[in-house]
C-alpha atoms as a PDB file:
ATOM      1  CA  UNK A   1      -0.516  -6.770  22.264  1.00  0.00           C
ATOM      2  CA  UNK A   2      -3.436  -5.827  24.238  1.00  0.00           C
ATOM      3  CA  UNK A   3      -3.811  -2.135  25.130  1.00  0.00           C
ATOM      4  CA  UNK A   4      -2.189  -0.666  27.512  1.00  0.00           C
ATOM      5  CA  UNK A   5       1.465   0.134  28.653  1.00  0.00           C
ATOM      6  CA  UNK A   6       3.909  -2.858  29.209  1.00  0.00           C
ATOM      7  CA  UNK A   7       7.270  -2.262  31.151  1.00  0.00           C
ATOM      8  CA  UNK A   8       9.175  -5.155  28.846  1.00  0.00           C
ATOM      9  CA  UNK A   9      13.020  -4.857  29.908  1.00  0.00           C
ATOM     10  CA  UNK A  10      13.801  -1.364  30.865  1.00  0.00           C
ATOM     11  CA  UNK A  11      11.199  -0.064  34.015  1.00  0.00           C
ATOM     12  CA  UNK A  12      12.550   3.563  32.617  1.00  0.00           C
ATOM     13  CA  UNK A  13      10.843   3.314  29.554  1.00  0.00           C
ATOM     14  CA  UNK A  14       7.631   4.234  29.020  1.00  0.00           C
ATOM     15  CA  UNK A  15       5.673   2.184  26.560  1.00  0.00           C
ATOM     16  CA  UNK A  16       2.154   1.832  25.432  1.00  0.00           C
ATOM     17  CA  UNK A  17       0.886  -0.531  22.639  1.00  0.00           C
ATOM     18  CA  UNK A  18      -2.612  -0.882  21.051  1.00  0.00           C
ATOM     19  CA  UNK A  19      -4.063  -3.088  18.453  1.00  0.00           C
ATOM     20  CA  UNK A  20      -6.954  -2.925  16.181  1.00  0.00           C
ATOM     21  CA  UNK A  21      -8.236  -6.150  16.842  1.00  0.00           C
ATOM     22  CA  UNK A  22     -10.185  -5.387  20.309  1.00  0.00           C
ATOM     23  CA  UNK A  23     -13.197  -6.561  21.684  1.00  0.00           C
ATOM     24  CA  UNK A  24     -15.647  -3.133  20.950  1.00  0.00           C
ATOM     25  CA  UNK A  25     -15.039  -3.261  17.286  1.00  0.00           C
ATOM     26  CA  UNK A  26     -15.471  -6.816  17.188  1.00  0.00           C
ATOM     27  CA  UNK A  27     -18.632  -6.828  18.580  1.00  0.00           C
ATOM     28  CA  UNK A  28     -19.964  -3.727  16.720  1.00  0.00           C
ATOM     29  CA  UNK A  29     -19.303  -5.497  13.645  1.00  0.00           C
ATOM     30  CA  UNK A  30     -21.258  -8.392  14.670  1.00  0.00           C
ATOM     31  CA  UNK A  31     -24.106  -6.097  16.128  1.00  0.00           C
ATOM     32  CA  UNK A  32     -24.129  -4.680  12.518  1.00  0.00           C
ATOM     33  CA  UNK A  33     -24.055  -8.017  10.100  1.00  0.00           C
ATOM     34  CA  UNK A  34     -26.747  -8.943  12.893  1.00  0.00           C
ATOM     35  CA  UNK A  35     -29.089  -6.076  12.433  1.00  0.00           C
ATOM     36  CA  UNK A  36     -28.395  -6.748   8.559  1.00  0.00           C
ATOM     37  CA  UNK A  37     -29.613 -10.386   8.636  1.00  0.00           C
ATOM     38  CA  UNK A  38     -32.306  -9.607  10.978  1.00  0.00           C
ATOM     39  CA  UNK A  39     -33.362  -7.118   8.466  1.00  0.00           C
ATOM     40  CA  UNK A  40     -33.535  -9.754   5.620  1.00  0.00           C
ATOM     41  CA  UNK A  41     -35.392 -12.259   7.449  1.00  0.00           C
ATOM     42  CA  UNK A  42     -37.842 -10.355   9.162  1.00  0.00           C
ATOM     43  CA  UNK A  43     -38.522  -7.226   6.911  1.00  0.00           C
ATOM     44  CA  UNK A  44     -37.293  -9.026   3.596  1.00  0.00           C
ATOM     45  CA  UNK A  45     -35.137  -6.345   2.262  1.00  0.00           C
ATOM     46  CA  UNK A  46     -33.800  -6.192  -0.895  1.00  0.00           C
ATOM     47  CA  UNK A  47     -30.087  -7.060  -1.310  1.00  0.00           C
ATOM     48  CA  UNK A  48     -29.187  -3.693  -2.920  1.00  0.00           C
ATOM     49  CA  UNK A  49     -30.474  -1.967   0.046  1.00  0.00           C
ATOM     50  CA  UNK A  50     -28.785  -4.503   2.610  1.00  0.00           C
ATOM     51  CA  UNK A  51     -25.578  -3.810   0.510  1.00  0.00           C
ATOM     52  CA  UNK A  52     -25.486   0.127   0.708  1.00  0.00           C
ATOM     53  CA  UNK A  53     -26.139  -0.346   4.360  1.00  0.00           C
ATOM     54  CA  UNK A  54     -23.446  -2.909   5.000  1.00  0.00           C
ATOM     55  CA  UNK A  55     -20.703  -0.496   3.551  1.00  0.00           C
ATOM     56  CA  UNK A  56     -20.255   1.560   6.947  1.00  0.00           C
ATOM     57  CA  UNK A  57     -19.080  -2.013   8.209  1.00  0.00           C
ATOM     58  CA  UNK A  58     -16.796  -2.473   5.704  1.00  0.00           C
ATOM     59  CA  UNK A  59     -13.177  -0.279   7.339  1.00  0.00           C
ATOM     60  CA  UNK A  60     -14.004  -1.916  10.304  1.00  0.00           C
ATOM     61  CA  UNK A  61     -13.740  -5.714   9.228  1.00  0.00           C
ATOM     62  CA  UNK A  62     -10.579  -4.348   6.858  1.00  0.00           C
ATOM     63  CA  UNK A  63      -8.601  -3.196  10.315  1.00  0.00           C
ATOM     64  CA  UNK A  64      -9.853  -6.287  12.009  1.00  0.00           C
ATOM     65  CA  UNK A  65      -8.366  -8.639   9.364  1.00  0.00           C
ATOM     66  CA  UNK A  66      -5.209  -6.461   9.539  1.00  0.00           C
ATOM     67  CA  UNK A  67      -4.651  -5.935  12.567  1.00  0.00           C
ATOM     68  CA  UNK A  68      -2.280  -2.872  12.326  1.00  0.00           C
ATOM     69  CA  UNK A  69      -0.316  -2.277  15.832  1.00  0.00           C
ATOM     70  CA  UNK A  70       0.328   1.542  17.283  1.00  0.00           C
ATOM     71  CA  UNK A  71       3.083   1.979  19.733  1.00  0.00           C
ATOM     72  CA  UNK A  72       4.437   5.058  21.767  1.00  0.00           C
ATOM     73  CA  UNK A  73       7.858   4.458  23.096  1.00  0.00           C
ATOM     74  CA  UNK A  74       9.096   7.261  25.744  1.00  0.00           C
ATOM     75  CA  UNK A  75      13.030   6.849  27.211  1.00  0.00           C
ATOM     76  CA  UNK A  76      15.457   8.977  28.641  1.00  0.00           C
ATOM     77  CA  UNK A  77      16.739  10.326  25.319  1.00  0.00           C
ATOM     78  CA  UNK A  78      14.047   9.874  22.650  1.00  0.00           C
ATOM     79  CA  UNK A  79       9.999   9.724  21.874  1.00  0.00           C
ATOM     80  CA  UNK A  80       9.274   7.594  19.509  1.00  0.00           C
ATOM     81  CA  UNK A  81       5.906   6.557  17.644  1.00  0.00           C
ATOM     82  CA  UNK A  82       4.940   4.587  14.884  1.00  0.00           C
ATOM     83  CA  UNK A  83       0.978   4.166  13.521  1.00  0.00           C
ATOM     84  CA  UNK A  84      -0.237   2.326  10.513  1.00  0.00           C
ATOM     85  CA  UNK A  85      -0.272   5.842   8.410  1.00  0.00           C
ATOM     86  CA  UNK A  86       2.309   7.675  10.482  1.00  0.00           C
ATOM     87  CA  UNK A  87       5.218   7.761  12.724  1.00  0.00           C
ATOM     88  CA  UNK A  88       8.154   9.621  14.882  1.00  0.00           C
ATOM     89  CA  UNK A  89      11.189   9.805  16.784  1.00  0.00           C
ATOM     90  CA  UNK A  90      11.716  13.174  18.271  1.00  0.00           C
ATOM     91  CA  UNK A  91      14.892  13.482  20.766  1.00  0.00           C
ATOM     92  CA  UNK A  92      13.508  14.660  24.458  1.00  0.00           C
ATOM     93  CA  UNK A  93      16.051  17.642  24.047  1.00  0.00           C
ATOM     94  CA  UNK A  94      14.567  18.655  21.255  1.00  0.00           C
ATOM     95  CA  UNK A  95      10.948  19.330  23.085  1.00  0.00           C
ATOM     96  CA  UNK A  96       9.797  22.902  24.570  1.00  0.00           C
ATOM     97  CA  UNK A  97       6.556  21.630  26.081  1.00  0.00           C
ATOM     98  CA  UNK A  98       3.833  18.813  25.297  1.00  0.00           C
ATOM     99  CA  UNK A  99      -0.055  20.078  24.813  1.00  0.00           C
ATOM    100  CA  UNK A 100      -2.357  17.728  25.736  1.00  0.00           C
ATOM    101  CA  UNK A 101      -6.203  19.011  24.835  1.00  0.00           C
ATOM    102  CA  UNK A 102      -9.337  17.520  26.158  1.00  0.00           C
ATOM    103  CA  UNK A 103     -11.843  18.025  23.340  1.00  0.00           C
ATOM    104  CA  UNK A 104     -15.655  17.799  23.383  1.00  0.00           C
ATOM    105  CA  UNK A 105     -16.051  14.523  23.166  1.00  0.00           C
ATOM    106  CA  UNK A 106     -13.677  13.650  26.047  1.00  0.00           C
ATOM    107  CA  UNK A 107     -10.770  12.298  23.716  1.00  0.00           C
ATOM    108  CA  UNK A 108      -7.594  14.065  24.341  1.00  0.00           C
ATOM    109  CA  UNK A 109      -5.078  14.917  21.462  1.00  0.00           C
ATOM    110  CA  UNK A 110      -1.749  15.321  22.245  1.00  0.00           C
ATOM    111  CA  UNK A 111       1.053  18.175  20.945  1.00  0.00           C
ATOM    112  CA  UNK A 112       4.797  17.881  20.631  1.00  0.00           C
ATOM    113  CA  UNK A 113       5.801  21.373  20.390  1.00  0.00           C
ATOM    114  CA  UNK A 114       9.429  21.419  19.469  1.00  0.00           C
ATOM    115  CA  UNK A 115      12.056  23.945  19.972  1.00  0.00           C
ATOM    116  CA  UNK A 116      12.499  25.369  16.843  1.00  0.00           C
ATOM    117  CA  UNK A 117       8.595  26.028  16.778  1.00  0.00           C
ATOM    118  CA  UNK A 118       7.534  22.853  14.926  1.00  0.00           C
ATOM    119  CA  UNK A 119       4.647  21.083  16.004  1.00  0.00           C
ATOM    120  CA  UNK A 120       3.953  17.012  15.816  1.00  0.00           C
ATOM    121  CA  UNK A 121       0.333  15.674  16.634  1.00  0.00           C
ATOM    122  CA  UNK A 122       0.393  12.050  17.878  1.00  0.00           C
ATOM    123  CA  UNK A 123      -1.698   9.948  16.423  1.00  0.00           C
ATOM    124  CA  UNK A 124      -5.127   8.899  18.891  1.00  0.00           C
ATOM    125  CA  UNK A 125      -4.465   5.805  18.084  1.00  0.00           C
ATOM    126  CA  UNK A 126      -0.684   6.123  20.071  1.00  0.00           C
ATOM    127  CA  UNK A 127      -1.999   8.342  22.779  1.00  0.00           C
ATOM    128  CA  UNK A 128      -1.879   6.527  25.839  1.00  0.00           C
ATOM    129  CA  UNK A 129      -4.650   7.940  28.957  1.00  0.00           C
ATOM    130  CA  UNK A 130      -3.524  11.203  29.827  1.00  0.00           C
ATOM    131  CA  UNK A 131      -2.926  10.780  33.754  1.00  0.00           C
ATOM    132  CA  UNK A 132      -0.131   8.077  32.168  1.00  0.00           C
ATOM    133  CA  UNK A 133       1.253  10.256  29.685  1.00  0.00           C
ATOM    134  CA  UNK A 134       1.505  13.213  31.635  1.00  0.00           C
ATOM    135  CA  UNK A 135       3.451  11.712  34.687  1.00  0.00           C
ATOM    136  CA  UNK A 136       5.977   9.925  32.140  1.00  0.00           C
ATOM    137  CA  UNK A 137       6.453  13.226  30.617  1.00  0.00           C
ATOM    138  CA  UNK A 138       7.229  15.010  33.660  1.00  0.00           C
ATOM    139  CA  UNK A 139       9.331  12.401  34.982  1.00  0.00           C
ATOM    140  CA  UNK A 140      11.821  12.890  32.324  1.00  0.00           C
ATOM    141  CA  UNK A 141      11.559  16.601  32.937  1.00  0.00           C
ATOM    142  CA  UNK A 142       9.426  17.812  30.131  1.00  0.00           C
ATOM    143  CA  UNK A 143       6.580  20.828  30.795  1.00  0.00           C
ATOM    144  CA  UNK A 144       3.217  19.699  30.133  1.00  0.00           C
ATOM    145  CA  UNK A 145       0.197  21.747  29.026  1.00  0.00           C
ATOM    146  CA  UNK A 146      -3.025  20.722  29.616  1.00  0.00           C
ATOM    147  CA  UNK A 147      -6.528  22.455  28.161  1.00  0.00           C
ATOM    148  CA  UNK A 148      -9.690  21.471  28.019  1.00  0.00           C
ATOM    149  CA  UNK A 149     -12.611  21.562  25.836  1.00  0.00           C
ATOM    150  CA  UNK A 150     -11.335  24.623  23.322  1.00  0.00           C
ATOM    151  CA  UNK A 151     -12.642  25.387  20.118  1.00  0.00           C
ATOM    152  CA  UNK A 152      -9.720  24.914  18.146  1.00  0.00           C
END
């Protein structure tokens, strides 16, 4: 499922889907075997060196051939998550506020601050854009904190 959010069957849920197989990686992984081979033909490295320097490259073709999916799912009663190493279903009732932080590098990291004082960090690779997030979040009547570029 490309990424993105896709109103399937109910237009009141909120959903947004992403898969590791995307066009970026794919061609960064190219760029990099391509660089490698250029490197053996025109420079003649050795193979030990064109080995330590094709390790970086190595993750990257291992999510490509898996493919892992990361979904948010936001509804009138429940928010739900699930990423290849983690996932969630908090109940909207359950929710004081939402923090969603703008860091340095313009990625934004979102909060779930419950009631009881617990806090869940969604995985970046379930955060939808923040403009989308933040409007499905107040729809259903939860606050929303926004802050940008702390330290912390």
């Amino acid at each position: 499922m490309p990424e993105g959010t896709a109103p399937d069957r109910d237009p009141g849920v909120f959903r947004h889907a992403r898969d590791a197989r995307s066009g970026p990686t794919a061609t960064l992984v190219a760029l990099w075997i391509g660089a490698l081979l250029l490197l053996r033909v025109l420079v003649a490295a050795s193979p030990w060196v064109l080995a330590l320097l094709a390790l970086p490259v190595l993750p990257a073709l291992w999510e490509l051939w898996r493919n892992p999916t990361a979904w948010l799912e936001l509804d009138a009663n429940r928010l739900r998550w699930q990423a290849p190493r983690n996932q969630g279903d908090i109940a909207l009732v359950e929710i004081d506020h939402v923090v969603l932080l703008t860091r340095w590098d313009f990625s934004i990291r979102a909060t779930v601050h419950s009631r009881l004082g617990t806090h869940h960090p969604l995985p970046p690779e379930v955060t939808p854009r923040a403009q989308a997030l933040e409007k499905a979040l107040t729809e259903r009547g939860l606050r929303v904190v926004r802050q940008h570029f702390t330290v912390f």
